[in-house]
N, C-alpha and C. Protein backbone atom coordinates (compact mmCIF):
# COMPACT_ATOMS: atom_id res chain seq x y z
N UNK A 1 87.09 104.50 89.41
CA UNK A 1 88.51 104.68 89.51
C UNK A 1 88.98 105.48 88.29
N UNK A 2 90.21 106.44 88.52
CA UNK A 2 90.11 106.81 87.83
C UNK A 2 91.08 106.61 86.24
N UNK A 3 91.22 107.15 85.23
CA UNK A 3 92.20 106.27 84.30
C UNK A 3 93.25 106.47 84.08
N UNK A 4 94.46 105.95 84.30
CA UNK A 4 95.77 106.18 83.96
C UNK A 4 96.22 107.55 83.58
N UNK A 5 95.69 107.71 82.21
CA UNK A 5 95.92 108.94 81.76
C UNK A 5 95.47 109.98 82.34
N UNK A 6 94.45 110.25 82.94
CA UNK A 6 94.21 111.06 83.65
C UNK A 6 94.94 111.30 85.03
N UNK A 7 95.48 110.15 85.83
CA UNK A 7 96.58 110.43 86.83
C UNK A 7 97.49 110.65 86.35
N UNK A 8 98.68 110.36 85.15
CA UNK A 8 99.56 111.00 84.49
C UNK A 8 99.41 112.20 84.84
N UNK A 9 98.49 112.90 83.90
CA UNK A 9 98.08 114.57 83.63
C UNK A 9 97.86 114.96 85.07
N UNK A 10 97.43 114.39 86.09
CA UNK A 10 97.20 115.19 86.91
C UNK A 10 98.95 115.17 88.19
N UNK A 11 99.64 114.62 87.81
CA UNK A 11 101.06 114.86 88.17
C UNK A 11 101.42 113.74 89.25
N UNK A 12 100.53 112.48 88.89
CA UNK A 12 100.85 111.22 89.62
C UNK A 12 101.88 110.27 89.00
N UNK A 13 102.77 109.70 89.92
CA UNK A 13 103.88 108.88 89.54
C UNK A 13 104.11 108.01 89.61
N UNK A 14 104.62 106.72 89.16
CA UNK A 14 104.45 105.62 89.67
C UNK A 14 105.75 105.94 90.69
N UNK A 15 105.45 105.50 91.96
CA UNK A 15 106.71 105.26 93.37
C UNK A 15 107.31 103.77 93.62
N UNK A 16 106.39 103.00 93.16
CA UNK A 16 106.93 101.39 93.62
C UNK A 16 105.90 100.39 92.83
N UNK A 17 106.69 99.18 92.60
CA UNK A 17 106.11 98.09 91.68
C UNK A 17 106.58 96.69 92.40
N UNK A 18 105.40 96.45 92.64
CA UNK A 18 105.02 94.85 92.39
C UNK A 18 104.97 94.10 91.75
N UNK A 19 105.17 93.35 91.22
CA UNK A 19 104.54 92.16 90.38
C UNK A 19 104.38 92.80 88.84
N UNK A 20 103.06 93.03 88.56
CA UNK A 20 102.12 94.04 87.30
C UNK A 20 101.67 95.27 88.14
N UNK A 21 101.73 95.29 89.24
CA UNK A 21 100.80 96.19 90.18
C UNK A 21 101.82 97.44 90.35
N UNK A 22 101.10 98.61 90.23
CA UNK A 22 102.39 99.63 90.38
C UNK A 22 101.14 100.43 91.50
N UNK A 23 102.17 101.19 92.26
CA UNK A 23 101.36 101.72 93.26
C UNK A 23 101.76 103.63 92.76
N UNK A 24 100.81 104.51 92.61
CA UNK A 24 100.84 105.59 92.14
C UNK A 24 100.84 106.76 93.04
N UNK A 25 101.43 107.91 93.10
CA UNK A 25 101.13 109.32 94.07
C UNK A 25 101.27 110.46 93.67
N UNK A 26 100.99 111.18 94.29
CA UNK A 26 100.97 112.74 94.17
C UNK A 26 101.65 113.48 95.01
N UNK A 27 103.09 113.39 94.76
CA UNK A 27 104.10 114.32 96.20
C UNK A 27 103.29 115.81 96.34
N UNK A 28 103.62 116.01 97.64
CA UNK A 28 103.44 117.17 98.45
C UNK A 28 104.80 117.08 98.70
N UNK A 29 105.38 118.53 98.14
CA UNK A 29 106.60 119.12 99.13
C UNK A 29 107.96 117.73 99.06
N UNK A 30 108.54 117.63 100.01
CA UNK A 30 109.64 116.64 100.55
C UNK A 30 109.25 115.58 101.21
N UNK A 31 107.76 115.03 101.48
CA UNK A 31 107.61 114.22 102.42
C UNK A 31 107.78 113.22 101.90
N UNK A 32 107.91 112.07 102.98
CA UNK A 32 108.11 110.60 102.26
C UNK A 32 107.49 110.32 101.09
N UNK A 33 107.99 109.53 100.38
CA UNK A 33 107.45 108.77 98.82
C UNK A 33 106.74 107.65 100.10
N UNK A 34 105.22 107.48 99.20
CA UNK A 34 104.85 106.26 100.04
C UNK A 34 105.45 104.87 99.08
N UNK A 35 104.92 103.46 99.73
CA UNK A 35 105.74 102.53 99.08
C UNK A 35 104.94 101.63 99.59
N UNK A 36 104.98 100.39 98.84
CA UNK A 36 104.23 99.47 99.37
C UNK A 36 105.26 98.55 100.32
N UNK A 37 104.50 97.87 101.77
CA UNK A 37 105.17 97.65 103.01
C UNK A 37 106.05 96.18 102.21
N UNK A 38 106.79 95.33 103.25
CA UNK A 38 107.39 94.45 102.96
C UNK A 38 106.39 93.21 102.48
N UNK A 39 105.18 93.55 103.67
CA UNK A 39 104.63 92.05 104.10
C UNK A 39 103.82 91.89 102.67
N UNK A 40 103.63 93.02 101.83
CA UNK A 40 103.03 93.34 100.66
C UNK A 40 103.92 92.96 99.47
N UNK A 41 104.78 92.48 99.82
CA UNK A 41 105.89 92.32 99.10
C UNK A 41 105.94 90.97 98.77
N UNK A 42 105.31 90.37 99.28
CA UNK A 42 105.44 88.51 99.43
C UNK A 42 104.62 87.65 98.86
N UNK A 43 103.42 88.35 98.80
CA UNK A 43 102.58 87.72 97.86
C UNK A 43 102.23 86.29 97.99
N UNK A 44 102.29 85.98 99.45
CA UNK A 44 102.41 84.74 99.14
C UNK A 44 102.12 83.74 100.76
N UNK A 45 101.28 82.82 100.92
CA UNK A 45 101.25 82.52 102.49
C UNK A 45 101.96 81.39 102.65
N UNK A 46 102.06 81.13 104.22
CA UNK A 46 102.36 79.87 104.76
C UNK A 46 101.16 78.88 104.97
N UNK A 47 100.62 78.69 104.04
CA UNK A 47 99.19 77.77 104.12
C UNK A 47 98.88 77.34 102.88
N UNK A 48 98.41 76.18 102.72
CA UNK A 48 98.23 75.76 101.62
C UNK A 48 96.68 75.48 101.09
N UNK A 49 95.59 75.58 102.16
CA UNK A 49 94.30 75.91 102.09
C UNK A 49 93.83 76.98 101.45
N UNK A 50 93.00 76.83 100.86
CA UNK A 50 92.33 78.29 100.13
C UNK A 50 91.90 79.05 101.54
N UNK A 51 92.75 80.61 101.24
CA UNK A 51 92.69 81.25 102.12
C UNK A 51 92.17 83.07 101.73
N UNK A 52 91.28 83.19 102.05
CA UNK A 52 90.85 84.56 102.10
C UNK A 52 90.92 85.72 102.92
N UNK A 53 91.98 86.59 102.92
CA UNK A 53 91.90 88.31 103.68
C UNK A 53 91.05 89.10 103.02
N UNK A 54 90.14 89.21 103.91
CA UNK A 54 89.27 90.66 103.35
C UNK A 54 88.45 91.30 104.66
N UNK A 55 88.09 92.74 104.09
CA UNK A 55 87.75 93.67 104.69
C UNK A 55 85.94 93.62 104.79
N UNK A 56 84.85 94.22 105.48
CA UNK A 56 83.38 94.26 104.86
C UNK A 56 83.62 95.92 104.71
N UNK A 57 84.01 96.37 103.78
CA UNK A 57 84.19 97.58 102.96
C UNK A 57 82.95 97.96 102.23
N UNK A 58 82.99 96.28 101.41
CA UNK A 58 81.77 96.38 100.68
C UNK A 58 80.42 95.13 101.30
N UNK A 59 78.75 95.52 100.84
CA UNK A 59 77.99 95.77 101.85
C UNK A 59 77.43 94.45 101.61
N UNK A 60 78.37 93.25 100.78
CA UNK A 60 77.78 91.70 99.80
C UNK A 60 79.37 91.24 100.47
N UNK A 61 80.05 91.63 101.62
CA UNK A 61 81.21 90.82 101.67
C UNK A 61 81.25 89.87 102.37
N UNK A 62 80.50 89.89 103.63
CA UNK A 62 79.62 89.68 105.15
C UNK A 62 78.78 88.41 104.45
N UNK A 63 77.92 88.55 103.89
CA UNK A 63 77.39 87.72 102.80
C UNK A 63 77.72 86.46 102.27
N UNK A 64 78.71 87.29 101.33
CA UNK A 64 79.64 86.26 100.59
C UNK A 64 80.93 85.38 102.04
N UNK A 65 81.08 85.58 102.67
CA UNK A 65 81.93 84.55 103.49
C UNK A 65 81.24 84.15 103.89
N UNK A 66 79.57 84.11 104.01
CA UNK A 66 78.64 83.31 105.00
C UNK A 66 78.95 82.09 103.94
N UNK A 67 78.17 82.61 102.66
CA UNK A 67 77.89 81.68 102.02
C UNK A 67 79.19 80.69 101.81
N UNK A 68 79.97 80.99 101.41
CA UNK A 68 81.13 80.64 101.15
C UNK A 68 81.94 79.40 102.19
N UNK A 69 81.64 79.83 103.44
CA UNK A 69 81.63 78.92 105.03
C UNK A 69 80.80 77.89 104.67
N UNK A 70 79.36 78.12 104.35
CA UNK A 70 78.65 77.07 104.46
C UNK A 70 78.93 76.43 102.99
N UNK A 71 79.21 76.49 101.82
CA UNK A 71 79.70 75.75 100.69
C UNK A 71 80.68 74.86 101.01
N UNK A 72 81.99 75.79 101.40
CA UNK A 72 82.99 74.64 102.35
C UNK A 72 82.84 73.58 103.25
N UNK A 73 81.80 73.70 103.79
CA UNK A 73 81.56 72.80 104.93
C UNK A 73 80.87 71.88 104.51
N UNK A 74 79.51 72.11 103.45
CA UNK A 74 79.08 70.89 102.76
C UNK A 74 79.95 70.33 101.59
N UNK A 75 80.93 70.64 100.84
CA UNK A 75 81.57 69.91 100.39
C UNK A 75 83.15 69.80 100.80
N UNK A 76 83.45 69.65 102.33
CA UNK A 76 84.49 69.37 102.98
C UNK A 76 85.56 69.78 102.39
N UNK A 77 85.56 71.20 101.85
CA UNK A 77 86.76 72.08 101.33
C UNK A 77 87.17 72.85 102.63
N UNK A 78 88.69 73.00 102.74
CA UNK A 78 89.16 73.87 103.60
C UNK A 78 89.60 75.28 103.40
N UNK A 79 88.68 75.87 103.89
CA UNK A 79 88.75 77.66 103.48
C UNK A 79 89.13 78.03 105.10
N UNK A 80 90.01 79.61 104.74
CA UNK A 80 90.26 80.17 105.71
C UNK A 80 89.61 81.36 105.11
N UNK A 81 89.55 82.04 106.84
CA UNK A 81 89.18 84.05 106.09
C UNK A 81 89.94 84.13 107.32
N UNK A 82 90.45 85.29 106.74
CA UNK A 82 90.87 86.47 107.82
C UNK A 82 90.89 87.42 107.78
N UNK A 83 90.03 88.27 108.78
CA UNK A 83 88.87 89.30 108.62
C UNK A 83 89.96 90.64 108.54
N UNK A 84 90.10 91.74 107.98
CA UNK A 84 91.06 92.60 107.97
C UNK A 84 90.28 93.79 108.94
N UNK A 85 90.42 94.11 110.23
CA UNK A 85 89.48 94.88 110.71
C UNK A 85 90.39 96.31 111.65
N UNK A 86 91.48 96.37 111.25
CA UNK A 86 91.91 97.04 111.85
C UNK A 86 93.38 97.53 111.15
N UNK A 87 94.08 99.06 111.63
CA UNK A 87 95.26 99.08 110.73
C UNK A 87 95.56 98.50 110.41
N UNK A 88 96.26 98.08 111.78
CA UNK A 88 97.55 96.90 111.79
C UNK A 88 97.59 96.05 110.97
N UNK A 89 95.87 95.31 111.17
CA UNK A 89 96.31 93.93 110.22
C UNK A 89 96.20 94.35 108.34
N UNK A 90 95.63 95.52 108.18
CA UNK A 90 95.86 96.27 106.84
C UNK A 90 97.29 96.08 106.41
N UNK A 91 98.00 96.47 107.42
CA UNK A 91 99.42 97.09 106.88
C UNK A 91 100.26 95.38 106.96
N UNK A 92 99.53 94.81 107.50
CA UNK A 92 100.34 93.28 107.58
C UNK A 92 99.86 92.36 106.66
N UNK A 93 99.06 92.49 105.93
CA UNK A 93 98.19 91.61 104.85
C UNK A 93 99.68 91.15 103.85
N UNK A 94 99.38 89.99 103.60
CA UNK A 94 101.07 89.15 102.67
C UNK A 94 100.94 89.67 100.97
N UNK A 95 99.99 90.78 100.80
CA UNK A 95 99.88 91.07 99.63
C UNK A 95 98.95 92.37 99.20
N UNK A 96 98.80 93.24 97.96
CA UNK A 96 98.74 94.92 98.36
C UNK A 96 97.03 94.91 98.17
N UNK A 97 96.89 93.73 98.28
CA UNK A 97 95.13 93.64 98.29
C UNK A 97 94.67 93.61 99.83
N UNK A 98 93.74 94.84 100.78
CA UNK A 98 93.18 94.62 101.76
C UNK A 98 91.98 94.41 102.02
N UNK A 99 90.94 94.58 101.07
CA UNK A 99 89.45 94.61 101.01
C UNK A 99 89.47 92.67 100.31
N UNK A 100 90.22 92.09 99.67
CA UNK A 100 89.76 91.32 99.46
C UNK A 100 90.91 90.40 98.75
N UNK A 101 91.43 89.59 99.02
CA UNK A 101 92.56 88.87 98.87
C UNK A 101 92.47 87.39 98.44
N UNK A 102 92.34 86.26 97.40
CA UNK A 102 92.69 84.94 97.58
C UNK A 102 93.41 84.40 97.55
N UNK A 103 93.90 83.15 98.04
CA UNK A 103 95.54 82.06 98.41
C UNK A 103 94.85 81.39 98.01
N UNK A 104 95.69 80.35 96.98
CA UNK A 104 95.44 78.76 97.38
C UNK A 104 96.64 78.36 96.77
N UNK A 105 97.49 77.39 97.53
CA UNK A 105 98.67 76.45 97.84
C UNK A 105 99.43 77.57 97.93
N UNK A 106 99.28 78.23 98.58
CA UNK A 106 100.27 79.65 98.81
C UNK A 106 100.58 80.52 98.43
N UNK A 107 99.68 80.58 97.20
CA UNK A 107 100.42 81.63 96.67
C UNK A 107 98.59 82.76 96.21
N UNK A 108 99.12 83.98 95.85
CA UNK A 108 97.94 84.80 95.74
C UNK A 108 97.45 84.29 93.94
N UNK A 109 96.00 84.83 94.48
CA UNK A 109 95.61 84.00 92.48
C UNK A 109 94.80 84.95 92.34
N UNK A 110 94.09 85.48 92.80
CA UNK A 110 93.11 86.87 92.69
C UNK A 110 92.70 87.97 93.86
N UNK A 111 92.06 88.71 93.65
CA UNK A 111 91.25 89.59 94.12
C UNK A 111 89.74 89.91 94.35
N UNK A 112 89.57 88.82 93.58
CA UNK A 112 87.93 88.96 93.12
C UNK A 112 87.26 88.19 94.08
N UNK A 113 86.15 89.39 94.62
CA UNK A 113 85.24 88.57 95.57
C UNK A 113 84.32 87.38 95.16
N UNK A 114 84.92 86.83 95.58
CA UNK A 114 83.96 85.33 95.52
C UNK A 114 82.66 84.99 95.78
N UNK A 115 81.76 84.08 95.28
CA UNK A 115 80.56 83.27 95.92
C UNK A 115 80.69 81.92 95.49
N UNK A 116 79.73 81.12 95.58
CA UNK A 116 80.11 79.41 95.73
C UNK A 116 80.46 79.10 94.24
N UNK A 117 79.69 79.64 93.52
CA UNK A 117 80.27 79.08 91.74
C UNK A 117 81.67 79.46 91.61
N UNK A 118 82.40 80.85 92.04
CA UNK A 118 83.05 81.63 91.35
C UNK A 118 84.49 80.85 92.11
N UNK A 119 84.46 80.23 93.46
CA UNK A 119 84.90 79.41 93.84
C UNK A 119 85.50 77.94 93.54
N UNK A 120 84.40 77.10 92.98
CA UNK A 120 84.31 75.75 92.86
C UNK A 120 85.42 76.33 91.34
N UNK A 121 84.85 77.54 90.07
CA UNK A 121 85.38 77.73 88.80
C UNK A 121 87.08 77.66 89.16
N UNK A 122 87.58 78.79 90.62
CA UNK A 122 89.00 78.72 90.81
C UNK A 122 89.68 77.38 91.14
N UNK A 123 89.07 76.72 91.97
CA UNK A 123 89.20 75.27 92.10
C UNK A 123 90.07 74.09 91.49
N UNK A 124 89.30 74.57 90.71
CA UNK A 124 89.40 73.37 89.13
C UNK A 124 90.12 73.91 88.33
């Protein structure tokens, strides 16, 4: 990715802010400023289970929710996933993370793909 300063210099702007999260572009011409959607705006679910949106973007993601299913299930934790596999549900995700998203008691706490330690550590 590349570094701040270098999108500066190269004539990128910040268009819209989240949270800490600023979303950056490069106008062409008059066309729309992009922006991040509403549902991105919320940051936040109606569920109080540890809940995961993510994409298999990357080639350990497929993987990691196996494992992750079967951790939950032997120690009777309630995990959700919900698989992001298509625009739509891209552009509907409750927060500006689509490859990989975590909830727990509703509200977003990271981004970071998980496995069973990195889990049990958010937990607690």
């Amino acid at each position: 990715m590349a570094k701040r300063n270098f999108l500066n210099y190269s004539g990128f702007k910040v268009v819209d802010v989240i949270s800490d999260y600023e979303l950056l572009a490069l106008q062409f011409g008059n066309n729309e400023t992009p922006k991040f959607n509403d549902n991105a705006r919320l940051m936040k679910i109606d569920n109080d289970d540890f809940t995961v949106y993510y994409s298999p973007e990357c080639p350990y993601v497929e993987y990691e929710v196996n494992e992750l299913t079967e951790y939950a299930k032997e120690n009777n934790i309630k995990i959700h996933f919900i698989k992001i596999d298509s625009l739509e549900k891209a552009k509907n995700v409750p927060c500006i993370f689509n490859n990989w998203a975590n909830f727990y008691e509703g509200e977003f706490i990271s981004n970071t793909i998980l496995n069973a330690n990195s889990l049990v550590k958010l937990l607690k």
